[in-house]
Every structure is written in C-alpha cells, then in structure tokens.
Protein backbone atom coordinates (compact mmCIF):
# COMPACT_ATOMS: atom_id res chain seq x y z
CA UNK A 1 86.72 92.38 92.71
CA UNK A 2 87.68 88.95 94.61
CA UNK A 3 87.53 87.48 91.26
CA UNK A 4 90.17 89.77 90.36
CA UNK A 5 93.29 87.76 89.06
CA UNK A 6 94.90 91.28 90.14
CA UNK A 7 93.06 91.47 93.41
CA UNK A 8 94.49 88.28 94.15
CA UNK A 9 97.67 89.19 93.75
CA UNK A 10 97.36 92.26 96.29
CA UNK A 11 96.07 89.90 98.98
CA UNK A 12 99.22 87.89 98.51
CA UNK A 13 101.49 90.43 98.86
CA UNK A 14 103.68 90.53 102.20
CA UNK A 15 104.21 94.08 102.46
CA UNK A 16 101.65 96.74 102.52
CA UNK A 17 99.85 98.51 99.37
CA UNK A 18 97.36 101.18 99.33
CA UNK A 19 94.86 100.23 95.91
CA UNK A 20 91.60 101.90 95.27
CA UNK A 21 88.90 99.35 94.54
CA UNK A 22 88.27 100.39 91.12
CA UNK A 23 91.99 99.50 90.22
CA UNK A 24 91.65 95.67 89.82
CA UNK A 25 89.35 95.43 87.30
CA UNK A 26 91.10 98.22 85.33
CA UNK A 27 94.27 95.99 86.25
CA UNK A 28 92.94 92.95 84.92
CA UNK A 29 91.63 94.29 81.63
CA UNK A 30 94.78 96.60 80.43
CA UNK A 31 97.60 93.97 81.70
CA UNK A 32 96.14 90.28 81.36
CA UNK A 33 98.01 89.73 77.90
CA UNK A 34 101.33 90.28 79.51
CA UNK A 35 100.99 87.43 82.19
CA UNK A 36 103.60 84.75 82.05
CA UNK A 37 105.81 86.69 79.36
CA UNK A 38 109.21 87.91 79.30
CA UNK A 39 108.69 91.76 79.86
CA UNK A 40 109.73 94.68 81.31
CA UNK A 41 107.48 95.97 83.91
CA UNK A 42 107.98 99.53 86.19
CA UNK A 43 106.38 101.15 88.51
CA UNK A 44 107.38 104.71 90.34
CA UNK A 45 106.44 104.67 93.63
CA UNK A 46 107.36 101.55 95.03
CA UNK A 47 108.51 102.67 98.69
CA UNK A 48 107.02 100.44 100.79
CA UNK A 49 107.59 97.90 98.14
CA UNK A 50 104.39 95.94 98.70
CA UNK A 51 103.02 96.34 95.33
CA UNK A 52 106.66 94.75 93.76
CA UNK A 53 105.16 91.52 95.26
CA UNK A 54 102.24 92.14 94.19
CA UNK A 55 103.41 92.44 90.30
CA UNK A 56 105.74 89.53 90.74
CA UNK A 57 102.84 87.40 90.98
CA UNK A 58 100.93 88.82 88.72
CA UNK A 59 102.86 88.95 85.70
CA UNK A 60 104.56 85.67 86.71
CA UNK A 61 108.64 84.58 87.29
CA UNK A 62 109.57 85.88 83.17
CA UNK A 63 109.10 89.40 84.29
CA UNK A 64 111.80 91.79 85.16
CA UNK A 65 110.14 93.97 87.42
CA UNK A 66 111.68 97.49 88.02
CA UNK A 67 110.85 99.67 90.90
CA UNK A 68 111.28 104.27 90.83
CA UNK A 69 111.35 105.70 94.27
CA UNK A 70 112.80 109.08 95.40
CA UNK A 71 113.37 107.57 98.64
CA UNK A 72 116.81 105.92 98.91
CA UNK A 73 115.46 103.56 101.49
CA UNK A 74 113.52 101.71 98.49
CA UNK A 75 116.90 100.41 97.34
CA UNK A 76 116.21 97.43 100.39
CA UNK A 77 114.16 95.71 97.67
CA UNK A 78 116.96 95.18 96.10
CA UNK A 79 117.46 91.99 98.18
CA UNK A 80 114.50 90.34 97.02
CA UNK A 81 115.50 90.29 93.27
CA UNK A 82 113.80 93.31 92.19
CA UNK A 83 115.68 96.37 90.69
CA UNK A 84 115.49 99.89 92.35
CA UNK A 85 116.07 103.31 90.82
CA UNK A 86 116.56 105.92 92.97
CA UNK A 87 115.34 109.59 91.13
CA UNK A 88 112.96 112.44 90.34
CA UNK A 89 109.97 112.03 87.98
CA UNK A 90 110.59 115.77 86.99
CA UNK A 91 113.93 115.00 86.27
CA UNK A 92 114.68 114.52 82.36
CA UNK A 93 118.32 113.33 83.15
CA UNK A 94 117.56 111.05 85.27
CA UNK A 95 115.06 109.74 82.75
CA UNK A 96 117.75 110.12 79.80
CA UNK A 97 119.87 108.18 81.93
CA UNK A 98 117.57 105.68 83.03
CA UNK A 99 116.43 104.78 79.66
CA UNK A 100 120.07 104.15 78.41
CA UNK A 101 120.65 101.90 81.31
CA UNK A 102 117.03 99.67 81.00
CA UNK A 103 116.29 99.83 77.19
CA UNK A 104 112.86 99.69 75.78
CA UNK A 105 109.93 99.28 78.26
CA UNK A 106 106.58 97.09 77.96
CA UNK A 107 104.62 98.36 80.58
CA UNK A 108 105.35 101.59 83.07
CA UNK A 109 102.80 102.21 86.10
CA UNK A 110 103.10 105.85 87.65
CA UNK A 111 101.93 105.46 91.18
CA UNK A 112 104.49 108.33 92.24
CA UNK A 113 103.56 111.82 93.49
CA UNK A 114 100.55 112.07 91.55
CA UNK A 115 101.30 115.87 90.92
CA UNK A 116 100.41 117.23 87.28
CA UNK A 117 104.17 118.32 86.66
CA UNK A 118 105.25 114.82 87.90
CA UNK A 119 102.98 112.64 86.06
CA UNK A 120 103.59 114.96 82.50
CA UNK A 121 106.69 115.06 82.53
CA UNK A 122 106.74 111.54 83.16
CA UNK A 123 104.78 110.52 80.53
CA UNK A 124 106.29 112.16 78.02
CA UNK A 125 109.95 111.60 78.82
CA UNK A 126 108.65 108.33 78.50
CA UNK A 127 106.46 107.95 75.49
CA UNK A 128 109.39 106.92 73.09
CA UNK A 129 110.63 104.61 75.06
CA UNK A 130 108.08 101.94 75.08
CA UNK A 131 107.59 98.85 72.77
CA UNK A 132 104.93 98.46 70.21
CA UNK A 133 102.03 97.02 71.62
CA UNK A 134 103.09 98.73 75.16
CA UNK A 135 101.47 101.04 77.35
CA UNK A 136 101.58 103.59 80.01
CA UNK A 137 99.08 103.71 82.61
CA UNK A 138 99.00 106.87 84.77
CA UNK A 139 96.70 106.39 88.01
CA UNK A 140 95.23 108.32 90.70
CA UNK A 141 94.73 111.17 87.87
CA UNK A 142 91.36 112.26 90.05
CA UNK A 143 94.22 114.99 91.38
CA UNK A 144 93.40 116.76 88.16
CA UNK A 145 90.59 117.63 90.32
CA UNK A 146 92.17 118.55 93.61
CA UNK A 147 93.84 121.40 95.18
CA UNK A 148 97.83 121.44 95.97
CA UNK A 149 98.96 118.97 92.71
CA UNK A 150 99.02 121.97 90.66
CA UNK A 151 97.73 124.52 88.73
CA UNK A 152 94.58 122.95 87.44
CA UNK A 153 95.10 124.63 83.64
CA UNK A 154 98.07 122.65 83.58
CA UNK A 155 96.22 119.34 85.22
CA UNK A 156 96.97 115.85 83.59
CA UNK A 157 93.32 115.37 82.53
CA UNK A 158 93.96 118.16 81.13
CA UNK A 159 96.94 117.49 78.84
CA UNK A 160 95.37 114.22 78.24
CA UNK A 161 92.28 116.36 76.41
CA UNK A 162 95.16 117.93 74.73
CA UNK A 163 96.64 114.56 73.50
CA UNK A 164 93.56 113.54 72.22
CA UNK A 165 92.78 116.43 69.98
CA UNK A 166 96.46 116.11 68.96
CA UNK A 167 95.81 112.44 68.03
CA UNK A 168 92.72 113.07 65.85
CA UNK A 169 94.40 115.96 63.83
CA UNK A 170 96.00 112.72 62.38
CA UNK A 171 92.95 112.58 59.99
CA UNK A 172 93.88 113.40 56.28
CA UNK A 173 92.05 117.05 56.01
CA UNK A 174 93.47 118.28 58.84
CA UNK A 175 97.17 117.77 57.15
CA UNK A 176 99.04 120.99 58.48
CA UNK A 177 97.85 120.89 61.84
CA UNK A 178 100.13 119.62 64.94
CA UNK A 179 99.72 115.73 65.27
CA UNK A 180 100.61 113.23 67.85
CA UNK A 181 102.12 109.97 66.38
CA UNK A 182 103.83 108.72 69.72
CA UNK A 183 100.40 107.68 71.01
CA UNK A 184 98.26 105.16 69.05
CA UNK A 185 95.34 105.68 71.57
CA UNK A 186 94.09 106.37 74.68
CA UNK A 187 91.70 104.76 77.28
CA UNK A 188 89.95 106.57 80.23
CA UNK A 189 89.25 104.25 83.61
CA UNK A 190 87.92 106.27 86.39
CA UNK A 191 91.27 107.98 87.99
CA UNK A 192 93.05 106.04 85.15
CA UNK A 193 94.48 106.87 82.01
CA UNK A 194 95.98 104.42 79.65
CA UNK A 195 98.68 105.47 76.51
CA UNK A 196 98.33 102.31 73.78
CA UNK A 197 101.56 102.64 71.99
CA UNK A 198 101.44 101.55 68.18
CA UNK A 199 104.33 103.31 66.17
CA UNK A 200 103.13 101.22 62.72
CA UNK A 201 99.39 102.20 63.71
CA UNK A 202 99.98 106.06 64.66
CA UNK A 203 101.86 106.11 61.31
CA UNK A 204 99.68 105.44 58.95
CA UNK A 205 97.78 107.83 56.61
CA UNK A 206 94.05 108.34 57.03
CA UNK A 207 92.96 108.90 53.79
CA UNK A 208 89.52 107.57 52.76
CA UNK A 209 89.64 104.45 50.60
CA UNK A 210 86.75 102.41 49.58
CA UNK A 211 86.41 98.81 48.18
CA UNK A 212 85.11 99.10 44.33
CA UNK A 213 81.82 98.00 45.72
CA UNK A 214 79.00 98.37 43.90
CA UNK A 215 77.46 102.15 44.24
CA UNK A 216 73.96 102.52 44.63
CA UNK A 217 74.31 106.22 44.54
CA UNK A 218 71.69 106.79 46.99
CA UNK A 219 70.90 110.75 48.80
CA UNK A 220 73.10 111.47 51.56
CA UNK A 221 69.96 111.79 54.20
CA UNK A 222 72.30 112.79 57.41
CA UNK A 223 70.32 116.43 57.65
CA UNK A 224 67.07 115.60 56.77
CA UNK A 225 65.74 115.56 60.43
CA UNK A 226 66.65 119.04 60.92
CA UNK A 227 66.03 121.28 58.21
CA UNK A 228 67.45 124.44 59.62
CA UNK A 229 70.98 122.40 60.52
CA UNK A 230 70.82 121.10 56.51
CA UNK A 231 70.53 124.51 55.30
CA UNK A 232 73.38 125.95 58.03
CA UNK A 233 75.58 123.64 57.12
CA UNK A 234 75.01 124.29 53.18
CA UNK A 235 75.55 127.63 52.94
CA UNK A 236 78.32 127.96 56.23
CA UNK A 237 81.06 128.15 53.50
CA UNK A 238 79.70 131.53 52.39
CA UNK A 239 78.49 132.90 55.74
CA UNK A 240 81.07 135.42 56.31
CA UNK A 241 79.49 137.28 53.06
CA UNK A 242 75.90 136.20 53.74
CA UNK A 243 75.70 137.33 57.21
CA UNK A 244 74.85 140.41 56.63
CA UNK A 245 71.81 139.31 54.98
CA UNK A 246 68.53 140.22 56.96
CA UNK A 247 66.77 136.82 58.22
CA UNK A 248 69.76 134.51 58.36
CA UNK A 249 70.77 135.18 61.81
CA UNK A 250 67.05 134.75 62.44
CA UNK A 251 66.97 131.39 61.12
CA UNK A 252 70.90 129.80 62.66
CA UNK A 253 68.81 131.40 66.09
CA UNK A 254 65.74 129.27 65.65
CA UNK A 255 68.08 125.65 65.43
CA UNK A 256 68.12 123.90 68.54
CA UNK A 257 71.00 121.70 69.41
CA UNK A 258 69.21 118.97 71.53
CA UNK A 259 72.45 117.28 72.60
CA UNK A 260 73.31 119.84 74.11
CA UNK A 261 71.14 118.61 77.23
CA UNK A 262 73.92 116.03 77.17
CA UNK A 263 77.12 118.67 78.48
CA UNK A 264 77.36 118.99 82.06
C-alpha cells in the first residue's frame, strides 16, 4: 500500500478522507492510464472535500475534477478550483440536467450514500454518458451485504449479477434474449465494482469464425471423463419424451457433479 501512487496521494491531501485499505491498489490498477491527461473526473460524495485533493494529485493539473454532494456546504470547494454540484443520486433530473451541463464523462467514482437505490440509479442514469474507453467504479458495494441500504433482492451486487447475465446473452445463440450493450465489461475488487465502457466492443456480433486453418478433424473428447454426463448431454434434446423411460432417471441420479464442492 505505501507504494501506492494512489496511497500517496491520500497522504497528501489537506483535508480529511475516510479510504479502506484495499482501495489503493484497486485505485492504482483501474485509473493509472488516465494520469497526466486531459479528462473528466467525478466523484459523489465529496463533502469534506479531502479526497478532491487527493484526485488533483493523482490524475495531475489536465484534469477537470468534478465534485456531487447533497450537502450545499460542499459548494466551499468551489474556491479551490474544483467544480461542485449540489443534488440527489436518486434524482434522474438532476442527472438529465447535469449531463447537459458537463458533457461526456471519463471516469465517475460513487462514494455517495452507498444505498442500493442510490448507487443503481446512479449507475445507470449514467451508463450512456461516459466515453469509450471510460469507466464507472462503484465502491463500498459490501452494503449489498448489510442491513438498512435496502432491500437485499434489490442489492447492487445484486443487479450487478443481473448485468452480467445480461452482458453474456450478447453471444450469437442466445439472439432473442435481453442484452446489455452499454457495458463492455465488468470487474469485481473486493467492495468494488468496475463498468468498462466500449460502445464499438459491446457492439459487435459474436458469431463463431475460424481462420481456414488446416482441419485435422480430430473427436471432440470434452465428455469422455464422465460417461454418464456424455450420454446426458446426448440424448437431453429428447428427454422430455424419454423420461418416462424406466432406468434413465436411474442413470442422470448416479452422475456426480464434483464442482459442485466448489459453491458455497
């Protein structure tokens, strides 16, 4: 951590910030290619206005650096150069207008209220307002797991599972299911999730291509260490009229699924 170039940043900020430990590094890796660039950098929940230091150094002089609070009294930072929004994060007007006034966004950093609504709504008032090759970084998501931020069907880890099957319905067989194209990917940190936004990327088709190689047309061998699985997955096209048949429910009982050891 005190190699951090993030870390360092935090210790050189005049005004107080609350970090977890685990941040920096997370920090470091997601944001190091925007250093010393001309971006657009904001981060909801600025109040005490520490961390706007803290970013200022970070990301270098080029940066505009943009700070969301729902506390008026976070308009003081205004004095140091750094611009203050005053708003809701569950308020889509305020996002619609906030979005006409900044313009397309690099990087936004929800340190806010941390509440599931909050952070959701956030996000994906958000999501179509950020550059190619942008991201948003939601953090302190371990309230998914806590009482009084919501109800916990409704979590953000729990929309975030949601994204993800939505992003892999993008695959060519699955053609008439509902797809995400907004998000490119996503990457998990402890208590940190991570939107990669790629509009070119989320685009494209996945169709299968292959390149004229040479075909040895070898046997497909991916069941042969589990002969029951082979023959379930052979004949589970024509189940629903086989099932009936004495012995087969025998024989789908008798597979063992040894990952399964794996699920907590």
């Amino acid at each position: 951590m005190k190699n951090s170039l993030s870390f360092s940043s935090f210790t050189k900020s005049p005004y107080h910030i609350t970090k977890h430990t685990t941040y920096f590094e997370v920090y470091d890796e997601l944001f190091s290619d925007y250093r010393d660039k001309e971006i657009i950098f904001v981060e909801i929940g600025v109040l005490n206005g520490g961390s706007l230091f803290m970013w200022r150094d970070f990301f270098g002089p080029k940066a505009r650096i943009i700070g969301i609070d729902l506390n008026p009294n976070a308009k003081k930072w205004e004095k140091f150069g750094f611009e203050i929004f005053i708003g809701s994060q569950t308020n889509e007007s305020f996002w619609n207008k906030f979005k006409e006034e900044v313009g397309l966004i690099d990087i936004v950093l929800d340190d806010g209220g941390h509440t599931y609504e909050q952070q959701i709504i956030t996000t994906e008032t958000l999501l179509d307002n950020i550059k190619d090759g942008g991201l948003i970084v939601i953090e302190d998501t371990h309230t998914s797991y806590m009482e009084k931020f919501g109800p916990k069907k409704y979590s953000f880890i729990e929309y975030t599972k949601n994204m993800i099957d939505l992003i892999n319905q993008r695959f060519s067989r699955f053609k008439n299911n509902e797809t995400e194209d907004r998000v490119w990917g996503i990457r998990i940190f402890e208590s940190i999730v991570a939107f990669n936004i790629n509009k070119k990327a989320s685009s494209l088709s996945s169709d299968s291509i292959n390149n004229n190689g040479k075909s040895d047309m070898e046997k497909d061998f991916r069941y042969k260490d589990n002969t029951t699985l082979s023959v379930f997955y052979k004949s589970r096209g024509i189940l629903r009229i086989l099932r009936k048949i004495p012995g087969i429910k025998t024989m789908l009982a008798r597979y063992k699924f040894q990952a399964k050891k794996f699920f907590r």
